[in-house]
N, C-alpha and C. Protein backbone atom coordinates (compact mmCIF):
# COMPACT_ATOMS: atom_id res chain seq x y z
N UNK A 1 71.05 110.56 78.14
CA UNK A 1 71.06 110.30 79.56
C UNK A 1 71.65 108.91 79.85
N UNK A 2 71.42 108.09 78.86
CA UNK A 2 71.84 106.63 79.28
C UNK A 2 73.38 106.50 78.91
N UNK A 3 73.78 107.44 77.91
CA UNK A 3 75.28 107.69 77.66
C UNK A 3 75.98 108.16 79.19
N UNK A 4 75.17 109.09 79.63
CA UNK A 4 76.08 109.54 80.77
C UNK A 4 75.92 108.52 82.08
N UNK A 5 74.85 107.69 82.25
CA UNK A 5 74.97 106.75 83.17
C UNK A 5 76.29 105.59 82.95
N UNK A 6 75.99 105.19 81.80
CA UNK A 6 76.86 104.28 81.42
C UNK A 6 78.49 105.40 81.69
N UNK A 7 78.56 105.77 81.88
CA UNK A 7 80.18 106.58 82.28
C UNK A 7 80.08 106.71 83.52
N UNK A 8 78.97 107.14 84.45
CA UNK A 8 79.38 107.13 85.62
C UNK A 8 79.43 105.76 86.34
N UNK A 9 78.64 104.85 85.69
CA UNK A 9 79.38 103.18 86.31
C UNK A 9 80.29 102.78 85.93
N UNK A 10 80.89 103.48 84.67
CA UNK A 10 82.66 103.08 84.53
C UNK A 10 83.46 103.87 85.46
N UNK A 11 83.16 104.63 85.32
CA UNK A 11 83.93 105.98 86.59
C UNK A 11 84.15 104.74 87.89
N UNK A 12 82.87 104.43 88.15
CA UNK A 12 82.83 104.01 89.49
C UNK A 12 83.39 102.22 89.82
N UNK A 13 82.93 101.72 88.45
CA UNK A 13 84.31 100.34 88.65
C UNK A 13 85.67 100.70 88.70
N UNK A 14 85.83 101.54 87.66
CA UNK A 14 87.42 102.25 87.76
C UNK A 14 88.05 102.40 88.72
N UNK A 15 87.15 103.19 89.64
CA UNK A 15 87.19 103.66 91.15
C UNK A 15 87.80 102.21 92.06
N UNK A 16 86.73 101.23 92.04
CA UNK A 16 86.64 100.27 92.67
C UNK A 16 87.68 99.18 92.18
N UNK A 17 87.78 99.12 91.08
CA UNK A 17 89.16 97.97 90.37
C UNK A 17 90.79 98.93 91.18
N UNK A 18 90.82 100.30 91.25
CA UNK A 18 91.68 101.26 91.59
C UNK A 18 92.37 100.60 93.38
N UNK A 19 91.08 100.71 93.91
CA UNK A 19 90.78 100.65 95.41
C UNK A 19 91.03 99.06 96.12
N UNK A 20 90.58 98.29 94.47
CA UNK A 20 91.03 96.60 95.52
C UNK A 20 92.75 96.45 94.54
N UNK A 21 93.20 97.03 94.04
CA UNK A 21 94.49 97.06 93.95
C UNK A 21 95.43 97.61 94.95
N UNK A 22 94.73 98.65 95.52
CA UNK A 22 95.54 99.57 96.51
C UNK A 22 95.82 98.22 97.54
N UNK A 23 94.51 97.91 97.99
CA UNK A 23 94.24 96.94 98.95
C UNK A 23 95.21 95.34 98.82
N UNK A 24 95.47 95.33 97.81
CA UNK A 24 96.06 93.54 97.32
C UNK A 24 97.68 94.58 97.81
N UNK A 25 97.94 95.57 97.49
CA UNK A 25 99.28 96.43 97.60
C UNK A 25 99.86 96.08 99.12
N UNK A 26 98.49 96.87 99.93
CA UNK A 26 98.67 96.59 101.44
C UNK A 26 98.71 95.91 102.06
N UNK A 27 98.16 94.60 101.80
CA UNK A 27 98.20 93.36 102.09
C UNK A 27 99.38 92.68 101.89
N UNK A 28 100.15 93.00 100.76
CA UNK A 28 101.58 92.42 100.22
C UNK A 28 102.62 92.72 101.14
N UNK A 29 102.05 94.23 101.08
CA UNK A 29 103.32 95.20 102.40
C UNK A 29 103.43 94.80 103.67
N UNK A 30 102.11 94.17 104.24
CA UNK A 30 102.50 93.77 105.55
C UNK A 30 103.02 92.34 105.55
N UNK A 31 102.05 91.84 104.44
CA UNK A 31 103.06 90.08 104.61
C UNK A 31 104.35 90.16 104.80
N UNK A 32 105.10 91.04 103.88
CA UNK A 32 106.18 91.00 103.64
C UNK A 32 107.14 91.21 105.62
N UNK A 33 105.89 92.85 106.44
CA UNK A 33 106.67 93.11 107.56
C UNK A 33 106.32 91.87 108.55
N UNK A 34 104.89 90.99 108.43
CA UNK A 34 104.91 89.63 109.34
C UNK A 34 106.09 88.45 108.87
N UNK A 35 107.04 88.45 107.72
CA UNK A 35 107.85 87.46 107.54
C UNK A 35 108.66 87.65 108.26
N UNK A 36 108.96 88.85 108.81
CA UNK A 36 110.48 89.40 109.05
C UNK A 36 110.21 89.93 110.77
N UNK A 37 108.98 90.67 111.23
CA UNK A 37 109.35 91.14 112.29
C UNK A 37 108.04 90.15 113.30
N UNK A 38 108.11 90.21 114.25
CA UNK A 38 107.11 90.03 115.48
C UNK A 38 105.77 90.67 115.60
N UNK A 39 104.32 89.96 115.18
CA UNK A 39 103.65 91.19 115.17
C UNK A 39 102.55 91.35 116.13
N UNK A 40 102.09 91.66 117.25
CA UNK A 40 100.86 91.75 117.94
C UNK A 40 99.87 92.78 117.20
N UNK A 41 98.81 92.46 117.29
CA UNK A 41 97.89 93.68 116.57
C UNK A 41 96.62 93.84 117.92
N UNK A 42 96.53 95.00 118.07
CA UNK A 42 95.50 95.11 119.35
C UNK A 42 94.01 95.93 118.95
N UNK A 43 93.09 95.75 119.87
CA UNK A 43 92.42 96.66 119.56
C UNK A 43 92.86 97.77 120.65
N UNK A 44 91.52 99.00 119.98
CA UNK A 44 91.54 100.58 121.27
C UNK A 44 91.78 99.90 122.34
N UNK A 45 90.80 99.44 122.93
CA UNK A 45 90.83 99.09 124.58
C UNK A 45 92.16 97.81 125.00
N UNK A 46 93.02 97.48 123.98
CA UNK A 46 94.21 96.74 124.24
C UNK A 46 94.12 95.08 124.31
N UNK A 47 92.51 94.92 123.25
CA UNK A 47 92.25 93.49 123.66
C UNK A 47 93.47 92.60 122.13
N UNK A 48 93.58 91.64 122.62
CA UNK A 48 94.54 91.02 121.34
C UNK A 48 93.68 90.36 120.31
N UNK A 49 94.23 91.35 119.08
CA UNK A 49 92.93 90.55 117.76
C UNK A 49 93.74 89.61 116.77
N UNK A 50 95.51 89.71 116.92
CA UNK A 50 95.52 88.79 115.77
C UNK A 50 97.54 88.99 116.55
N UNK A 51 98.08 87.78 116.30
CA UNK A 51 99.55 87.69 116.78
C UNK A 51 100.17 86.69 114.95
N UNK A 52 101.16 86.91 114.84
CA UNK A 52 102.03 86.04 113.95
C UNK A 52 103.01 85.12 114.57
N UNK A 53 103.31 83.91 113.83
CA UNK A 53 104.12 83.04 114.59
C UNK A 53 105.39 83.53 115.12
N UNK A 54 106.03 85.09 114.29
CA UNK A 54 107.19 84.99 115.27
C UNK A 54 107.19 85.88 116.62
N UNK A 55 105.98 86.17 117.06
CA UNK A 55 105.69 86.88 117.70
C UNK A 55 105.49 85.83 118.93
N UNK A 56 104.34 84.93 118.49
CA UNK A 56 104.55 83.71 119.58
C UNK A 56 105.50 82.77 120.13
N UNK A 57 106.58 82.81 119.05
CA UNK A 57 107.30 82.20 119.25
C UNK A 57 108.23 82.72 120.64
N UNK A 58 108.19 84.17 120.15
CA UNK A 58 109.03 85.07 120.99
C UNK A 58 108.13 84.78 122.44
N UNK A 59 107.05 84.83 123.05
CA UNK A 59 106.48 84.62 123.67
C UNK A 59 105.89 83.88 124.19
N UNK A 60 106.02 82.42 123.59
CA UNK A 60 105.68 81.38 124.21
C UNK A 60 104.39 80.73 124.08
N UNK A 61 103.45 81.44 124.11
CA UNK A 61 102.11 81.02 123.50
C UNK A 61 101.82 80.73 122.59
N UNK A 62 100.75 80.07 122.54
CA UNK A 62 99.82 79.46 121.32
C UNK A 62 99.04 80.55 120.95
N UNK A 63 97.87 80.95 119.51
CA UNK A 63 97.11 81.77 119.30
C UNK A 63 96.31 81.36 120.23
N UNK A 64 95.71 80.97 120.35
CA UNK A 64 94.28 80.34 120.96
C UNK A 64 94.05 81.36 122.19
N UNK A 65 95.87 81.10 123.18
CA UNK A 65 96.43 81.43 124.34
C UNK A 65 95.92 83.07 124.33
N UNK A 66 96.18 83.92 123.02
CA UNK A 66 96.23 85.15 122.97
C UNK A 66 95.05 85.90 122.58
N UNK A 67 95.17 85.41 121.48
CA UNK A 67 93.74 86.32 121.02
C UNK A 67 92.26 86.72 122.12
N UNK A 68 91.89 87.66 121.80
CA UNK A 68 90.87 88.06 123.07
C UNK A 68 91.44 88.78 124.16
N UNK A 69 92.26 88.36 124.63
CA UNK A 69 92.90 88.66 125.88
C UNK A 69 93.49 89.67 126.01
N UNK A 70 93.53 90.36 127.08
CA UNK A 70 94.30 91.85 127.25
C UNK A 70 95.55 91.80 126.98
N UNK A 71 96.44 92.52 126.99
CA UNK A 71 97.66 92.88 126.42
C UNK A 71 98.23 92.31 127.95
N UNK A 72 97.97 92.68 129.09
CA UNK A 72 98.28 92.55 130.29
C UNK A 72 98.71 90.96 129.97
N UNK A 73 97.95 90.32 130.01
CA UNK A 73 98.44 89.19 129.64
C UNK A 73 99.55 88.59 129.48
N UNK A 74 100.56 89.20 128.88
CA UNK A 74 101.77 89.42 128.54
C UNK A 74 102.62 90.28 129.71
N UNK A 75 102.46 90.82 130.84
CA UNK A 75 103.12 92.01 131.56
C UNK A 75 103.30 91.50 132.93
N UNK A 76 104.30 91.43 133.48
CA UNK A 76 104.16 91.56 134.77
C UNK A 76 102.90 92.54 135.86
N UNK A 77 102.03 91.85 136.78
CA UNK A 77 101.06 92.19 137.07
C UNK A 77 101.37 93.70 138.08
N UNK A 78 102.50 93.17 138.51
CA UNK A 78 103.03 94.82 139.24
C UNK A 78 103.22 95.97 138.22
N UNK A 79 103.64 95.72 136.96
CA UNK A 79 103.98 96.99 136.34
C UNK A 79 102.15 96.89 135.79
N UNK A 80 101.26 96.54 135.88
CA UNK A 80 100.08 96.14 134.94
C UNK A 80 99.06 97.49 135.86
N UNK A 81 99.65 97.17 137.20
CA UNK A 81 98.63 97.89 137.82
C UNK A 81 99.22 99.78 138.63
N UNK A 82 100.61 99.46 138.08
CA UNK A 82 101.12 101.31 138.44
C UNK A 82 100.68 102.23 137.08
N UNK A 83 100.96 103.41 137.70
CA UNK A 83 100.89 104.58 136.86
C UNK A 83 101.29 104.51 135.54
N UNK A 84 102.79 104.04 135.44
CA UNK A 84 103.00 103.90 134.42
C UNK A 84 102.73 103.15 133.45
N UNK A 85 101.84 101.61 133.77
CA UNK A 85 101.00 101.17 132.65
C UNK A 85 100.03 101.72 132.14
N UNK A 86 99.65 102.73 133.37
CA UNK A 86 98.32 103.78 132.76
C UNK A 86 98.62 104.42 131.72
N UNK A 87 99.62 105.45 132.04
CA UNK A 87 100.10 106.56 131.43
C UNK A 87 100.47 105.86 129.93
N UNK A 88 101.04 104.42 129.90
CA UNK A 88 101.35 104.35 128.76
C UNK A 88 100.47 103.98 127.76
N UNK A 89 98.97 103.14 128.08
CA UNK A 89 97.76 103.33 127.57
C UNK A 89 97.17 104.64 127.39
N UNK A 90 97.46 105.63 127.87
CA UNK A 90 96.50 106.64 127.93
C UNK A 90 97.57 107.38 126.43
N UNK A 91 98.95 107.43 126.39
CA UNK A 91 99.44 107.91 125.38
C UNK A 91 99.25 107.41 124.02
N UNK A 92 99.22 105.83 123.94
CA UNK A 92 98.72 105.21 123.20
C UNK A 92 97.66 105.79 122.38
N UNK A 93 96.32 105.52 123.26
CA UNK A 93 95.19 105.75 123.00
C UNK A 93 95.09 107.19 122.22
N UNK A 94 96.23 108.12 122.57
CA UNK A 94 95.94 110.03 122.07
C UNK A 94 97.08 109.77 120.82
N UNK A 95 97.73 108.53 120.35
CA UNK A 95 98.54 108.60 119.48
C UNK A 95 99.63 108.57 119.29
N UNK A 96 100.32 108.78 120.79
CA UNK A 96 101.55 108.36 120.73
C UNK A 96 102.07 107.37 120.71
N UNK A 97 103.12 106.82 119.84
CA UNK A 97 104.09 105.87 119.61
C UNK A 97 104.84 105.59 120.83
N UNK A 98 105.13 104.41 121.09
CA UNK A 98 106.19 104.22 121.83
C UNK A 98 107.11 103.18 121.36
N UNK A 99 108.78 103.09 121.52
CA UNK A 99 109.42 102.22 121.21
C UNK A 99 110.91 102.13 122.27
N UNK A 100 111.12 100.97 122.89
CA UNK A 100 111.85 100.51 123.78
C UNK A 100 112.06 99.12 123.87
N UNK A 101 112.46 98.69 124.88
CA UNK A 101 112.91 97.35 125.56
C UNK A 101 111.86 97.36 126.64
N UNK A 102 111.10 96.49 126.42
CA UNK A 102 109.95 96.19 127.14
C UNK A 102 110.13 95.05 128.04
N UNK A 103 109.80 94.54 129.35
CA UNK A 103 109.71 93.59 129.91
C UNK A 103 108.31 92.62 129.74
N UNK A 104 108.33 91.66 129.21
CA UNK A 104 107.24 90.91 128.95
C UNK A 104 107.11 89.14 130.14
N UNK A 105 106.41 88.80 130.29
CA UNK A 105 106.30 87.50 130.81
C UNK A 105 105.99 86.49 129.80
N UNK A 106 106.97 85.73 129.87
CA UNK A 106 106.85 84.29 128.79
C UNK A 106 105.39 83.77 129.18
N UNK A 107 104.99 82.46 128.78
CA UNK A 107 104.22 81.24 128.56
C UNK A 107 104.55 80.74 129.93
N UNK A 108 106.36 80.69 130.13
CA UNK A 108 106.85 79.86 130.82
C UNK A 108 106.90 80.38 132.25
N UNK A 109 106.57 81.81 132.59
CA UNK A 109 106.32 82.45 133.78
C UNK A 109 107.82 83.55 133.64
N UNK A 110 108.68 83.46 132.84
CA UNK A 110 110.04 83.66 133.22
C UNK A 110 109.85 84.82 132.38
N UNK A 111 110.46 86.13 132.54
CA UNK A 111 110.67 87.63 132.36
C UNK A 111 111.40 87.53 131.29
N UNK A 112 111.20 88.52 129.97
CA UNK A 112 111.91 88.62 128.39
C UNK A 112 111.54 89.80 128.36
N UNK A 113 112.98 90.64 127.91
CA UNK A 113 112.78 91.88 127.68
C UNK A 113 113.00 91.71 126.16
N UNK A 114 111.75 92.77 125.29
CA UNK A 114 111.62 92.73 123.98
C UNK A 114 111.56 94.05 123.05
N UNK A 115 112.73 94.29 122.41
CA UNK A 115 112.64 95.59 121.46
C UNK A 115 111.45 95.73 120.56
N UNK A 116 110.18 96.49 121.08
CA UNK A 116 109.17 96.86 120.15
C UNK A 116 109.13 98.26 120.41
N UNK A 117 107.71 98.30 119.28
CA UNK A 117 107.32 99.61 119.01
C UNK A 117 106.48 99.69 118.95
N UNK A 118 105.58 99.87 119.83
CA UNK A 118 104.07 99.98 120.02
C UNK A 118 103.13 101.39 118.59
N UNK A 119 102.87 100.73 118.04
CA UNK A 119 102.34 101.92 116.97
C UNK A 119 100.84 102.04 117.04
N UNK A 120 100.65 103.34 117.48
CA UNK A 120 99.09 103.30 117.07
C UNK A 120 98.55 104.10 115.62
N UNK A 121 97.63 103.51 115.24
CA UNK A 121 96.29 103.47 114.32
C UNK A 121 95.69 104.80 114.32
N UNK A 122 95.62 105.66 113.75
CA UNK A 122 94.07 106.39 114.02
C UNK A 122 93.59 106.71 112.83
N UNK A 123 92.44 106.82 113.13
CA UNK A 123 91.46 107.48 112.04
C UNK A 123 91.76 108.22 111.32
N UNK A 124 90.84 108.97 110.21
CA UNK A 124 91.01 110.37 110.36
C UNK A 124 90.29 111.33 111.14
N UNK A 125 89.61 111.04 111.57
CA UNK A 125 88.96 111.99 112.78
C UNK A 125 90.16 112.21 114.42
N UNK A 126 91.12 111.02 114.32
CA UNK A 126 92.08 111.41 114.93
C UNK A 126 91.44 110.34 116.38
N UNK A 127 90.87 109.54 116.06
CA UNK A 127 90.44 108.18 116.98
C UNK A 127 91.21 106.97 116.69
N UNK A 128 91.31 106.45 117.66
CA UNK A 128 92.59 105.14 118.06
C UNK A 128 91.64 104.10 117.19
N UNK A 129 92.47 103.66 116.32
CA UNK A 129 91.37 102.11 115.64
C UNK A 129 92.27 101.10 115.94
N UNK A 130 93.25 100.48 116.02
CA UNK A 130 94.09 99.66 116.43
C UNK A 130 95.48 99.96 116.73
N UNK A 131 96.26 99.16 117.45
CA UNK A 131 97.75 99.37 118.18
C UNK A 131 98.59 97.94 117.55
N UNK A 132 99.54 98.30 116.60
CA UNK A 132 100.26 97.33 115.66
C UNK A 132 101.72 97.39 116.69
N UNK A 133 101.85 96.50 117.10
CA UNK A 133 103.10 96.30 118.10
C UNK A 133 103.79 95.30 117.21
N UNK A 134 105.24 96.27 117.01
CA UNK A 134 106.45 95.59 116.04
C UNK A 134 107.42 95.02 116.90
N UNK A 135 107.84 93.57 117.42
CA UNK A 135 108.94 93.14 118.18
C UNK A 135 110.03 92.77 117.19
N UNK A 136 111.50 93.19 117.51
CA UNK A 136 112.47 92.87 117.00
C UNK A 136 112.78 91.19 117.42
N UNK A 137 113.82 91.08 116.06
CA UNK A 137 113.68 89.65 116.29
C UNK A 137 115.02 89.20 116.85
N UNK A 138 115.84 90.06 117.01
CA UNK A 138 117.01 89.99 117.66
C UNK A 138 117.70 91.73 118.66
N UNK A 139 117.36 91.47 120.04
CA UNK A 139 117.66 92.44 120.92
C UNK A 139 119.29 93.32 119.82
N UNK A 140 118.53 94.11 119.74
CA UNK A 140 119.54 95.34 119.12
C UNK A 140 121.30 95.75 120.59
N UNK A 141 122.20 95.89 119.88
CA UNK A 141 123.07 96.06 120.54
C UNK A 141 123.19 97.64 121.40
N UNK A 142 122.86 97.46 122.61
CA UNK A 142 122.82 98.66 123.37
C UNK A 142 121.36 98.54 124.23
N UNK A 143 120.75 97.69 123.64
CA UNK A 143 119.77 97.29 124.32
C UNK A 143 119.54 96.60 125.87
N UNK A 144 120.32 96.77 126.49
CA UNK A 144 120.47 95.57 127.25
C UNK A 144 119.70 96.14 128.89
């Protein structure tokens, strides 16, 4: 009996040495996409949990400025409060992707339109866990 215990706690470090490798993997993979692209990370309800410098940069703010704060934050208050900011939270939230030329409001008050891609998160139960918004770092040609 103590033979077979002793195997199922190797089984189960195995498991676990397996699982924080995966993890050091995923961690590598995104460093690699925060060197290169713009990153907002949101929660479900669209509050801001974590931005990268070229993301602020693009936008003008400080972290301090962002984190916590609604996504609105960032939006002109007329498009914040029509249908279509709804509609585009509400697609979000069921999973849909979106990717365009977005109009954003600087730091500085002044209007920047920004090639992202709003990506959402879900579970596996098929529930929204976070919204990873990818900004390009140079407006793509045709974009305009």
């Amino acid at each position: 009996m103590f033979g077979k215990t002793k195997r199922e706690l190797q089984a189960a470090l195995d498991k676990l040495a397996a699982a924080e490798e995966k993890l050091r993997e995923l961690e590598a993979d995104f460093a690699v996409i925060e060197d290169h692209q713009a990153v907002l990370v949101m929660s479900p309800d669209g509050l801001i949990e974590r931005t990268n410098p070229l993301f602020r940069e693009a936008v003008g703010y400080q972290e301090h400025e962002l984190v916590g704060q609604h996504h609105r934050v960032l939006c002109d208050t007329q498009y914040t409060g029509s249908e279509a900011y709804i509609t585009f939270w509400r697609e979000l939230v069921t999973g849909h992707a979106h990717r365009g030329l977005f109009t954003h409001v600087h730091a500085d008050g002044h209007r920047i339109q920004l090639a992202s891609r709003y990506l959402p998160v879900m579970s596996e139960k098929g529930f929204l866990k976070r919204i990873i918004t990818l900004v390009e770092r140079d407006v793509p040609a045709g974009c305009q």
